[in-house]
N, C-alpha and C. Protein backbone atom coordinates (compact mmCIF):
# COMPACT_ATOMS: atom_id res chain seq x y z
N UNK A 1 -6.89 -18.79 15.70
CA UNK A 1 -6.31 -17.48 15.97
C UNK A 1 -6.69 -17.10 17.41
N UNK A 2 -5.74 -16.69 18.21
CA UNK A 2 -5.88 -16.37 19.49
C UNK A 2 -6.56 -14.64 19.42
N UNK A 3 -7.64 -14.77 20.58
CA UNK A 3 -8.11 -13.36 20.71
C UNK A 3 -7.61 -12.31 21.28
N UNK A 4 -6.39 -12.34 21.55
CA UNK A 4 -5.04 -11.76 21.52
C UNK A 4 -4.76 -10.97 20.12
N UNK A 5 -4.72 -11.77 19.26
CA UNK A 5 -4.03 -11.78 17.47
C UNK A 5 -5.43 -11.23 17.18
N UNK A 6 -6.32 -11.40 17.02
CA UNK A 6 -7.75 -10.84 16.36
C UNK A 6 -7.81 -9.19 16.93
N UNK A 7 -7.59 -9.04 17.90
CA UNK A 7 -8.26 -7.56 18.43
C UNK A 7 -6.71 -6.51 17.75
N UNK A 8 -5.49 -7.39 18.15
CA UNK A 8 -4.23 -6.78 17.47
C UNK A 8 -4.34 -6.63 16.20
N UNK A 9 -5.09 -7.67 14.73
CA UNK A 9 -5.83 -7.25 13.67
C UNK A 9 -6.78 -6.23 13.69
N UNK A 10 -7.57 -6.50 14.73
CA UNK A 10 -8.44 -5.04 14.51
C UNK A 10 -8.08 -3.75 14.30
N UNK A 11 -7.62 -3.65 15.26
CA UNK A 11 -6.45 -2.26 16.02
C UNK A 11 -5.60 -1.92 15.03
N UNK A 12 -4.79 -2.73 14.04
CA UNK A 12 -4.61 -2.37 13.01
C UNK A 12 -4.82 -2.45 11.32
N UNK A 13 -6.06 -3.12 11.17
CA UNK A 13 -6.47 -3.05 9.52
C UNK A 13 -8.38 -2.66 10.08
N UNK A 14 -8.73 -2.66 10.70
CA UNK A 14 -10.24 -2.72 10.33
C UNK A 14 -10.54 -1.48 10.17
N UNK A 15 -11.02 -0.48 8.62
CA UNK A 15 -11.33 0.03 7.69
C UNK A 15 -12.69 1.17 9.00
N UNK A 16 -13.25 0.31 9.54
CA UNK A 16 -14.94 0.16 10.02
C UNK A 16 -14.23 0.40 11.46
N UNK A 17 -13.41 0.17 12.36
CA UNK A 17 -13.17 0.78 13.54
C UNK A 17 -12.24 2.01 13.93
N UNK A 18 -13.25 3.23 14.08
CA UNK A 18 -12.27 4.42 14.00
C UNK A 18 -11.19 5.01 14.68
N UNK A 19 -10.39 3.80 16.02
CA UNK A 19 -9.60 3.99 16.37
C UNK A 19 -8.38 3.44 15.88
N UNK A 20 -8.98 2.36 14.60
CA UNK A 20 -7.68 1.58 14.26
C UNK A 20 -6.57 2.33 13.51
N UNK A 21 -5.67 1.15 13.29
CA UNK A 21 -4.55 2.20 12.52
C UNK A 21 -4.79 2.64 10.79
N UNK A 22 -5.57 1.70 10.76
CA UNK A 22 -6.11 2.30 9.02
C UNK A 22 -7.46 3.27 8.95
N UNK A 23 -8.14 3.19 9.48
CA UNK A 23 -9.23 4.34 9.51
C UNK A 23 -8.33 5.50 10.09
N UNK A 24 -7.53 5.67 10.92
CA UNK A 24 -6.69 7.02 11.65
C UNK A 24 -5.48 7.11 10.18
N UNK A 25 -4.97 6.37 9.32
CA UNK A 25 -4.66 6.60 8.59
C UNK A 25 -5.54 7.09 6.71
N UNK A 26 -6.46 6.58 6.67
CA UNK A 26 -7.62 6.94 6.30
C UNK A 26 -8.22 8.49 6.04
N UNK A 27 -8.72 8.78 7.05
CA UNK A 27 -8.51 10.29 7.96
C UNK A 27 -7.82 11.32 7.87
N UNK A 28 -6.29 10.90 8.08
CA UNK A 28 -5.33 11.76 7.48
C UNK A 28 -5.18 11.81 5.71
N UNK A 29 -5.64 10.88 5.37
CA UNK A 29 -5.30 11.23 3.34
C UNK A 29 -6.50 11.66 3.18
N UNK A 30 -7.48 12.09 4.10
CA UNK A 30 -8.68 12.65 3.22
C UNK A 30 -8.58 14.17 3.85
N UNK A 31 -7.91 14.43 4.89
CA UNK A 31 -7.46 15.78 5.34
C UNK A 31 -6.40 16.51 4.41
N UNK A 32 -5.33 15.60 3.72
CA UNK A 32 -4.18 15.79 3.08
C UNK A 32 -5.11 16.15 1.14
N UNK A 33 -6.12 15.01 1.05
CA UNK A 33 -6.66 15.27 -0.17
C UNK A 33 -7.24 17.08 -0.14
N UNK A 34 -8.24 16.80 1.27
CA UNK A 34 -9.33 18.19 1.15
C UNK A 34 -8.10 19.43 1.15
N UNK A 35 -7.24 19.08 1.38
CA UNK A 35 -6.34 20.62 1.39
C UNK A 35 -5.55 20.90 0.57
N UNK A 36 -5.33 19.66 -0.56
CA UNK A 36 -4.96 20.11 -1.79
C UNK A 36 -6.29 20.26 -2.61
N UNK A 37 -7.29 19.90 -2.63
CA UNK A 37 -8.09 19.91 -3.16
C UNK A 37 -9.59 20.78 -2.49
N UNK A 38 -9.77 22.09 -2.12
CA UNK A 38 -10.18 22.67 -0.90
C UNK A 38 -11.93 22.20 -1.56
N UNK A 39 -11.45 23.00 -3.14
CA UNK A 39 -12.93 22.78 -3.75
C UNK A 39 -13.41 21.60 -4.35
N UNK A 40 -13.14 20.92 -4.04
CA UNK A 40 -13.19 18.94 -4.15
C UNK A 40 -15.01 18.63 -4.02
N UNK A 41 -15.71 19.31 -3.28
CA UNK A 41 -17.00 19.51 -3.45
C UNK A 41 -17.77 19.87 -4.54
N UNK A 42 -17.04 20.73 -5.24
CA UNK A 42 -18.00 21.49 -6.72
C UNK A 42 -17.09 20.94 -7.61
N UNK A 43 -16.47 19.54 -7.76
CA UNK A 43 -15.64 19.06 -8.44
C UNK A 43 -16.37 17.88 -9.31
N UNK A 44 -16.37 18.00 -10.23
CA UNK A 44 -16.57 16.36 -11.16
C UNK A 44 -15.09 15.39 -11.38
N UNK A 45 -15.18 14.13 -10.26
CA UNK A 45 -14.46 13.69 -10.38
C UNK A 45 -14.80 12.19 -11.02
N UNK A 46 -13.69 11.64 -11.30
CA UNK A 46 -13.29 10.20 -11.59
C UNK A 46 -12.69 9.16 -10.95
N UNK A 47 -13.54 8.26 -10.17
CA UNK A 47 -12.34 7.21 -9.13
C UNK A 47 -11.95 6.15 -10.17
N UNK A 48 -11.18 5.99 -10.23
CA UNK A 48 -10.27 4.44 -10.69
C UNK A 48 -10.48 3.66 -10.28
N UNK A 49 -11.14 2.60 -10.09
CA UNK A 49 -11.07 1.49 -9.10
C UNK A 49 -11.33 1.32 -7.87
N UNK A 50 -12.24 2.59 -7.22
CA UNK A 50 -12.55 3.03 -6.09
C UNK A 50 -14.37 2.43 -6.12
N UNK A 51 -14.46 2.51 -4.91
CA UNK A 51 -16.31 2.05 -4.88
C UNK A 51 -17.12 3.38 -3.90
N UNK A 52 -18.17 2.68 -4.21
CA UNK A 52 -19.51 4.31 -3.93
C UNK A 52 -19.47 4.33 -2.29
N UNK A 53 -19.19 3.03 -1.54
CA UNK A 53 -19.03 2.89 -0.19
C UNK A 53 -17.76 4.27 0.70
N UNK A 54 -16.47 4.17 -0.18
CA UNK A 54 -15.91 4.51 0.12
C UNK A 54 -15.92 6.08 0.48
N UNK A 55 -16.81 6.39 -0.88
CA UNK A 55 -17.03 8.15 -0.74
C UNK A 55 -18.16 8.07 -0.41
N UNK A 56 -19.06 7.43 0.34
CA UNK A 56 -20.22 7.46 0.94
C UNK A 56 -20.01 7.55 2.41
N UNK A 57 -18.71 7.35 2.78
CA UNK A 57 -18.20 7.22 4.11
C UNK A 57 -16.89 8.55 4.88
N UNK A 58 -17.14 8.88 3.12
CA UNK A 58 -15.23 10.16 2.96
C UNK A 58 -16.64 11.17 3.52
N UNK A 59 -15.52 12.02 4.55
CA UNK A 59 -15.96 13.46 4.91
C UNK A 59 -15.94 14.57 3.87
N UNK A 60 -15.83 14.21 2.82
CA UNK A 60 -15.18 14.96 1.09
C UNK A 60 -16.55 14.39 0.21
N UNK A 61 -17.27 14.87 -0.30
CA UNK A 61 -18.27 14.57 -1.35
C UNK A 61 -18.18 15.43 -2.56
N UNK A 62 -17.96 14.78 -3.35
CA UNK A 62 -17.72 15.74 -4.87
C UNK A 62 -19.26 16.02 -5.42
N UNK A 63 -18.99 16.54 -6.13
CA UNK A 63 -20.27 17.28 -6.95
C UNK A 63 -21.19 16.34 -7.56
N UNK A 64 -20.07 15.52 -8.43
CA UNK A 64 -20.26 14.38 -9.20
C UNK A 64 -19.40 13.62 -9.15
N UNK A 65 -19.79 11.95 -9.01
CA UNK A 65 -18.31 11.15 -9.38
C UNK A 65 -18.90 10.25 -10.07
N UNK A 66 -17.95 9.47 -10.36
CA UNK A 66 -18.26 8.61 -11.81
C UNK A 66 -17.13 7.56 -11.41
N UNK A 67 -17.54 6.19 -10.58
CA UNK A 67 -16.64 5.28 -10.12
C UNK A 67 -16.70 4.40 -10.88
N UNK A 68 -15.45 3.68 -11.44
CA UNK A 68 -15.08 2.96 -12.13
C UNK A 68 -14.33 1.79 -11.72
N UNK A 69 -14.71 0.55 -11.54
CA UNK A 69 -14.20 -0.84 -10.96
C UNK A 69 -14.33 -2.13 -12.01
N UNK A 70 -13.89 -3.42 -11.73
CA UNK A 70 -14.18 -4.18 -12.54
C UNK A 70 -15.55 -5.53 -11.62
N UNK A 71 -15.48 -4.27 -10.64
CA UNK A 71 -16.52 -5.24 -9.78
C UNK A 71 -17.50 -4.66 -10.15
N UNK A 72 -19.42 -4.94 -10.02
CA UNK A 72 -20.18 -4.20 -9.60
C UNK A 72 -20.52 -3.67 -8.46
N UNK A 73 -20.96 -2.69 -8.88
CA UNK A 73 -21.13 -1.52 -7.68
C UNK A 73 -22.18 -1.09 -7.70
N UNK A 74 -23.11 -0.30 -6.55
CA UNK A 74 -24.51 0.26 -6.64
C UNK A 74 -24.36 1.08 -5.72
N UNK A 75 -25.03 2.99 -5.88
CA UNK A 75 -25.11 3.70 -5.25
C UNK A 75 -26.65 4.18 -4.55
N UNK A 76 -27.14 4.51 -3.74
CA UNK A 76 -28.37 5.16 -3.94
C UNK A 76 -28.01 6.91 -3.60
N UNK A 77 -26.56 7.37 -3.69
CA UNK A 77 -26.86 8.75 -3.63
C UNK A 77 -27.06 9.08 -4.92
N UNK A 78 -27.38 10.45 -5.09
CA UNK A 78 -27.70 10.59 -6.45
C UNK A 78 -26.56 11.57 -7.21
N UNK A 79 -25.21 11.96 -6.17
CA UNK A 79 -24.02 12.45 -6.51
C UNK A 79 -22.75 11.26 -7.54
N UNK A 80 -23.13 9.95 -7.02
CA UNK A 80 -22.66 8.72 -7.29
C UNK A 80 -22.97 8.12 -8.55
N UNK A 81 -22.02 7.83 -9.47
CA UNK A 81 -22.31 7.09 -10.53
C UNK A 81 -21.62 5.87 -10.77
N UNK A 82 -21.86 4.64 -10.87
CA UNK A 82 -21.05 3.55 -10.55
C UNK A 82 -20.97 2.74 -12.11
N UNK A 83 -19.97 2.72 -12.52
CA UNK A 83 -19.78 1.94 -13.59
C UNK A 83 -18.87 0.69 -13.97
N UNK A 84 -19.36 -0.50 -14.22
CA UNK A 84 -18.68 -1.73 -14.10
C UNK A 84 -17.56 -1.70 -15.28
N UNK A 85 -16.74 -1.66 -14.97
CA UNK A 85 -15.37 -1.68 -16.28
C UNK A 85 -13.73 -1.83 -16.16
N UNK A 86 -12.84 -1.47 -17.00
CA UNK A 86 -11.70 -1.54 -16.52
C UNK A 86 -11.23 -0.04 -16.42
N UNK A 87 -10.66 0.02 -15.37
CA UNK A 87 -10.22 1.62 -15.04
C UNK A 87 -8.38 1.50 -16.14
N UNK A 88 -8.36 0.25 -16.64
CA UNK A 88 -6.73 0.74 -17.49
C UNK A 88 -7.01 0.86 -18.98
N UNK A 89 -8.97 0.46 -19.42
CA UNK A 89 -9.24 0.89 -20.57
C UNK A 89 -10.80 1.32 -20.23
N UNK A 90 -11.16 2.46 -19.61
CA UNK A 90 -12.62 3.42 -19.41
C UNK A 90 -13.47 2.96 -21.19
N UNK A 91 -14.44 3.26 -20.72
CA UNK A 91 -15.29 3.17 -22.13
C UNK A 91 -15.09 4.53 -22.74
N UNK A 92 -15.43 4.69 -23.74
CA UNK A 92 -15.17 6.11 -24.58
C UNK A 92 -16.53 6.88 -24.42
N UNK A 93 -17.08 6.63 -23.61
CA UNK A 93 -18.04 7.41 -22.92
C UNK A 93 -17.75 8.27 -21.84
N UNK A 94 -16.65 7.68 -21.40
CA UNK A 94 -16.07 8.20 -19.78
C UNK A 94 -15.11 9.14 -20.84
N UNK A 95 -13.91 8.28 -21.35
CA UNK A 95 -12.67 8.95 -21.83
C UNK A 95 -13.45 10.24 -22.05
N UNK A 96 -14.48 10.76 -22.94
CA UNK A 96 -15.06 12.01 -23.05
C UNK A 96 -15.76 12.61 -23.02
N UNK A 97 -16.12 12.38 -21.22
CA UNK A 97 -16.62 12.68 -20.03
C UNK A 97 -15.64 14.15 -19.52
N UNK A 98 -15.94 15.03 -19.64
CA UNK A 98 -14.98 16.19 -19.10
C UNK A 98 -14.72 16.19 -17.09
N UNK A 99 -13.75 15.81 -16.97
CA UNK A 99 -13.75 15.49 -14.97
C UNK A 99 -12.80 16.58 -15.36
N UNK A 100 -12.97 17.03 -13.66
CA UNK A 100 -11.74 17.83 -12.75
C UNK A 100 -11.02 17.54 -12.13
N UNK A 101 -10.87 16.23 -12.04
CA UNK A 101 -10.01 14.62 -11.12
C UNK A 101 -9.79 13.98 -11.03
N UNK A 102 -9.05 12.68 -11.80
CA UNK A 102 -9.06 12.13 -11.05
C UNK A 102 -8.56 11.43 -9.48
N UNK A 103 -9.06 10.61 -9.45
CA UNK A 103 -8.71 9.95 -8.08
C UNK A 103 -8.60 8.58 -8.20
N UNK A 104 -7.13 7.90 -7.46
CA UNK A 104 -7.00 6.51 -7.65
C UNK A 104 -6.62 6.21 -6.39
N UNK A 105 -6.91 5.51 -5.38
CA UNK A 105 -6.57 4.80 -4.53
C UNK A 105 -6.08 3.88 -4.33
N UNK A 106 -4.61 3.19 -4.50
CA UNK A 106 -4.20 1.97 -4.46
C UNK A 106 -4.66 1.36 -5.29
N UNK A 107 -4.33 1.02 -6.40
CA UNK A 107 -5.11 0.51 -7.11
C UNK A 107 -4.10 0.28 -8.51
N UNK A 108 -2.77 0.93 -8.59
CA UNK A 108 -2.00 0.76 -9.79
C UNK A 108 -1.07 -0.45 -9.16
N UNK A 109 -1.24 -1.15 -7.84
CA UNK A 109 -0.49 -2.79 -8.10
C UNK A 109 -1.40 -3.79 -8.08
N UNK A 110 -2.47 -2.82 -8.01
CA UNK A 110 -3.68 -4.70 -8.98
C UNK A 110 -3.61 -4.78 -10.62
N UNK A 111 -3.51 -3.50 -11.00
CA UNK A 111 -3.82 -3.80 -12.26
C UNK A 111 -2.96 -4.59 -13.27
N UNK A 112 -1.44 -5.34 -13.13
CA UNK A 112 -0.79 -5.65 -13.67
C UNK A 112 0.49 -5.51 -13.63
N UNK A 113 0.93 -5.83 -14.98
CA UNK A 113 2.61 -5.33 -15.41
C UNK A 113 2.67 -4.02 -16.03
N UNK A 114 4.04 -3.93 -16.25
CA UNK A 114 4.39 -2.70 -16.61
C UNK A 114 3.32 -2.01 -17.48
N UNK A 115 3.06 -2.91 -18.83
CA UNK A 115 2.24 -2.04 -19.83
C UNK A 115 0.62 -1.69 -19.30
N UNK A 116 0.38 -2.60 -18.11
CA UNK A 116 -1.33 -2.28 -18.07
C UNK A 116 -0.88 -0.73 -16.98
N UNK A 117 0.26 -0.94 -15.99
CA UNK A 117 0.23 0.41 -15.28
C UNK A 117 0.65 1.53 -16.20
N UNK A 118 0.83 1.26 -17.10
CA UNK A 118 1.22 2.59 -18.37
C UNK A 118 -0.10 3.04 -19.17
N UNK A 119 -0.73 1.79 -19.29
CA UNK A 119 -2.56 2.13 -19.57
C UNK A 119 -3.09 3.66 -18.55
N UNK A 120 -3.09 2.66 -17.42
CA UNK A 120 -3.77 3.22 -16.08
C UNK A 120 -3.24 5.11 -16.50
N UNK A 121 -2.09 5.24 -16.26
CA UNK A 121 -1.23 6.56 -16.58
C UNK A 121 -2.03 7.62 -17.38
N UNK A 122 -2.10 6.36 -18.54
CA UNK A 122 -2.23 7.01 -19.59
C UNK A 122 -3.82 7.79 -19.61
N UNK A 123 -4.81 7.04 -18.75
CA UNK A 123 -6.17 7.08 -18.45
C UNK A 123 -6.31 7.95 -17.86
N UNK A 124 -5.44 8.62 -16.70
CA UNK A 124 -5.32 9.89 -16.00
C UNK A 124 -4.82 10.73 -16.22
N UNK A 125 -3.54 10.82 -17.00
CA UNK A 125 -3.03 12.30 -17.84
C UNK A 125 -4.37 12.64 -19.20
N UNK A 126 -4.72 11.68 -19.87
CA UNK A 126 -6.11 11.68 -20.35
C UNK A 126 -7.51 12.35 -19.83
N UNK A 127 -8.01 12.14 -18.95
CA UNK A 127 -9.09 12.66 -18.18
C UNK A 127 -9.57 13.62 -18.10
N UNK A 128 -8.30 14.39 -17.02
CA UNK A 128 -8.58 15.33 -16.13
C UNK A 128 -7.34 15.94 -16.12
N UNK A 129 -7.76 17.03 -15.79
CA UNK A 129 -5.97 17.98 -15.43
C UNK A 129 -5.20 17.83 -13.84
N UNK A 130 -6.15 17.18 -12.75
CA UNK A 130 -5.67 17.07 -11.70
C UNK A 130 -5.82 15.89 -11.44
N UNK A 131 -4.98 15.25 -10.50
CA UNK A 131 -5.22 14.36 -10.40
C UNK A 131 -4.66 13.61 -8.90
N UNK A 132 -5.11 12.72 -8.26
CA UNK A 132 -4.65 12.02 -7.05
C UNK A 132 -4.53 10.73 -7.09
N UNK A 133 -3.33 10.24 -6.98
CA UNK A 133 -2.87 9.28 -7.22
C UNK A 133 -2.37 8.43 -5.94
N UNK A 134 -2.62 7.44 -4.87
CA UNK A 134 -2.24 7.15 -4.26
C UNK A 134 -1.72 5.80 -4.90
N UNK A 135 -0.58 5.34 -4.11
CA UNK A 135 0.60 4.03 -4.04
C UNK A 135 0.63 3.66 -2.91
N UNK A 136 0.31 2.29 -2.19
CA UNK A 136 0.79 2.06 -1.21
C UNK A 136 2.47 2.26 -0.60
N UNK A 137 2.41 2.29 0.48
CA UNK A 137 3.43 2.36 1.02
C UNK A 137 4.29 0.90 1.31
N UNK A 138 5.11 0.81 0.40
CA UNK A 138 5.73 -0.46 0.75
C UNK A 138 6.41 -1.11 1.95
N UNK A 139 6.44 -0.52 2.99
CA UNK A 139 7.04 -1.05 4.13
C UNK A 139 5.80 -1.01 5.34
N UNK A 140 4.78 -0.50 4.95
CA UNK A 140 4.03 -0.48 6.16
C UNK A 140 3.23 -2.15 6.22
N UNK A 141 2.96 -1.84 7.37
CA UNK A 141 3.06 -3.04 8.17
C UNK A 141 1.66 -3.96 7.98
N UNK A 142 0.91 -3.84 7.25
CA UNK A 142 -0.19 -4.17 6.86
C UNK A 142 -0.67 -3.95 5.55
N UNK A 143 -1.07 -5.63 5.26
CA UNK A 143 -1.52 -5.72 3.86
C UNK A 143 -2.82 -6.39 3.80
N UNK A 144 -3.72 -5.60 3.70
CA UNK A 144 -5.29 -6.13 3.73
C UNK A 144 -5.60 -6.87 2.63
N UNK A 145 -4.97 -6.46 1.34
CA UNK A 145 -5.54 -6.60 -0.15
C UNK A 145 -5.05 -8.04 -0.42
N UNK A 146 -4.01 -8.76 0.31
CA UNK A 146 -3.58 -10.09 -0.39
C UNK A 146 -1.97 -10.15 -0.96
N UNK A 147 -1.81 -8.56 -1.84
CA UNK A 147 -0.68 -8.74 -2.72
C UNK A 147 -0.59 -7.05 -3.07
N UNK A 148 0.93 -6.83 -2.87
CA UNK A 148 0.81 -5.26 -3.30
C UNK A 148 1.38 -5.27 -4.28
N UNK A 149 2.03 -6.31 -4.76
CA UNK A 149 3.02 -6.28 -6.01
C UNK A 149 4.33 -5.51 -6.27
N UNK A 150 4.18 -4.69 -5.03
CA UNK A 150 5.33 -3.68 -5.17
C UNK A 150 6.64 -4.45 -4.46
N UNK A 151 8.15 -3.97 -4.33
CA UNK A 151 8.75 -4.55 -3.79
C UNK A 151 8.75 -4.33 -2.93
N UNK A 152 9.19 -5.42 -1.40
CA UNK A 152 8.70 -5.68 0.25
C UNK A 152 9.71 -5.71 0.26
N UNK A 153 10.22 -5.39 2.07
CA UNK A 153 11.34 -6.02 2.79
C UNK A 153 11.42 -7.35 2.60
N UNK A 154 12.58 -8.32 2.57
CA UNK A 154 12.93 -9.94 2.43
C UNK A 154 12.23 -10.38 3.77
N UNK A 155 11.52 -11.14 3.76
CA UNK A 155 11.06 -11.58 5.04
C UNK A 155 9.72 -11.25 5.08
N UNK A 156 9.10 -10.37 4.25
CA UNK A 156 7.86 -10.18 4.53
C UNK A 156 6.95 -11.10 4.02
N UNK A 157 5.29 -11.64 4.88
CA UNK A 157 4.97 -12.26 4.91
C UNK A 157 3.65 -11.54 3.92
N UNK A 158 2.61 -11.63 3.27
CA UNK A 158 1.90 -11.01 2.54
C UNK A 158 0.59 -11.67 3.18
N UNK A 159 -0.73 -11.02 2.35
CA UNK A 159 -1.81 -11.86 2.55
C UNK A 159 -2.71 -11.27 3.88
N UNK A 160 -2.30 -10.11 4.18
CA UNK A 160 -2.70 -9.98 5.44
C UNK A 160 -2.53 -10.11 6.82
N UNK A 161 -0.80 -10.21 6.69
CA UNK A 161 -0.42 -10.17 7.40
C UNK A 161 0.82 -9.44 7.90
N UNK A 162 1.44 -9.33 9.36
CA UNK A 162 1.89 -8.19 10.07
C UNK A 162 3.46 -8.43 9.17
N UNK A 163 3.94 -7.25 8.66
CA UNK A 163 5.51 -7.35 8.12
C UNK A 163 6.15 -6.60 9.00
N UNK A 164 7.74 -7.14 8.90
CA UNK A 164 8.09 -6.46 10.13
C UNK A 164 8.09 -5.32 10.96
N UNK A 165 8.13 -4.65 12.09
CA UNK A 165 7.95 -3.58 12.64
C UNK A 165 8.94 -2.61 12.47
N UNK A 166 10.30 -3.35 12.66
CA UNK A 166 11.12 -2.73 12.02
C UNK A 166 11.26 -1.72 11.17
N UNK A 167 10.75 -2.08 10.06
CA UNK A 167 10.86 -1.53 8.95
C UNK A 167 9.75 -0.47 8.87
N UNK A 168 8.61 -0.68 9.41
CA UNK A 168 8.09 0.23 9.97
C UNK A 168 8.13 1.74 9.40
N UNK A 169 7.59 2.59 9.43
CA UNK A 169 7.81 4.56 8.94
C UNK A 169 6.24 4.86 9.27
N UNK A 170 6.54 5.65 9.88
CA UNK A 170 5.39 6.69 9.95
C UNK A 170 4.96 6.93 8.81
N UNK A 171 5.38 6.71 7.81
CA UNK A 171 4.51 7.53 6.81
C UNK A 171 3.27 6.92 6.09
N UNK A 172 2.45 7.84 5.96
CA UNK A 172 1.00 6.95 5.84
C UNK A 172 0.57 6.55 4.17
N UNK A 173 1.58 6.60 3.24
CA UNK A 173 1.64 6.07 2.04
C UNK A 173 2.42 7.23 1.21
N UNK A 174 2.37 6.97 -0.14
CA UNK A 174 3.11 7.72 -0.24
C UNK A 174 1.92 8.05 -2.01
N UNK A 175 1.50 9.30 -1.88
CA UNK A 175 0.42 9.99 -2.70
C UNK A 175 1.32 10.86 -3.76
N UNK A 176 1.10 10.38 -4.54
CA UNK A 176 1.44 11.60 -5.71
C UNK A 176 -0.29 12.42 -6.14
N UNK A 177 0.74 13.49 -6.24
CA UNK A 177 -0.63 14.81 -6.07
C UNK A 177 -0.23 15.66 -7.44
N UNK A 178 -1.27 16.26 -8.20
CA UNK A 178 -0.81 17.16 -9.50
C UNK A 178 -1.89 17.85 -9.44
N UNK A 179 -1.49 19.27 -8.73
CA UNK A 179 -2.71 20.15 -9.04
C UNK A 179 -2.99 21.33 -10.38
N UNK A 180 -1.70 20.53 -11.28
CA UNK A 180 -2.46 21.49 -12.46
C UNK A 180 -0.89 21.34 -13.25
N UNK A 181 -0.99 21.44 -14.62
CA UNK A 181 0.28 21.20 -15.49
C UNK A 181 0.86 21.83 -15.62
């Protein structure tokens, strides 16, 4: 890989450099979260498939959270609760766990086909009464994760790599938000 192509990767996926295009996109969904969500601080929430790094790094700290992955995870704040499992079937410890949130980050095109993303659904109208739901954005131009599962422009290349510019949109994903039924 030419160091040309590496710094042009940087500039746009590295998570950890705050001028890139995903930390500046980053940034904006946690500005877009805190303002639907003002009191997101005195909140007991629920991440889906999210890790303790991530809200160890968010300008947003909830009251309580209770992260749920199928990886392990370890926190040392003491706001952080990390639990190894499947976020499309929670243990029935969580299920009645009373939250004010949840929160999913990208995370409903790993989990499967149709019926496991109808699980997932079902795990968050379940929960909590609010909830944040992010979906990647299918045309943007960077795919860190490998596979979004969602449908791409023809031509796009996956895996981490640049899809066309073209197709391109400003828009920095596309979040479904429910602040109350």
């Amino acid at each position: 890989m030419t160091a040309e192509r590496k710094v042009l990767l940087r500039w746009i996926g590295d998570p950890d450099s705050p001028g890139s295009l995903s930390a500046r996109a980053r940034s904006r969904r946690w500005e877009m979260f805190h303002a639907h969500f003002p009191n997101a601080e005195e909140m007991r929430v629920l991440d889906l498939g999210g890790t303790s790094r991530s809200w160890e790094k968010a300008p947003v700290h909830p009251n309580r959270l209770v992260v749920v992955n199928i990886e392990p995870d370890q926190s040392d704040a003491p706001w952080i609760h990390c639990v190894r499992g499947d976020a499309c079937a929670p243990s029935e410890e969580i299920l009645r766990t009373e939250f004010d949130l949840v929160f999913s980050n990208s995370l409903i095109e790993h989990v499967g086909g149709h019926y496991r993303r109808q699980q997932l659904a079902e795990v968050v109208h379940r929960t909590a009464e609010h909830y944040w739901v992010q979906t990647p954005y299918a045309y943007f131009p960077w795919n860190h994760t490998g596979s979004s599962g969602l449908p791409v422009p023809a031509g796009t290349r996956q895996s981490g790599r640049l899809a066309p510019m073209a197709r391109w949109s400003h828009d920095i994903g596309q979040q479904v938000v429910r602040t109350g039924r």
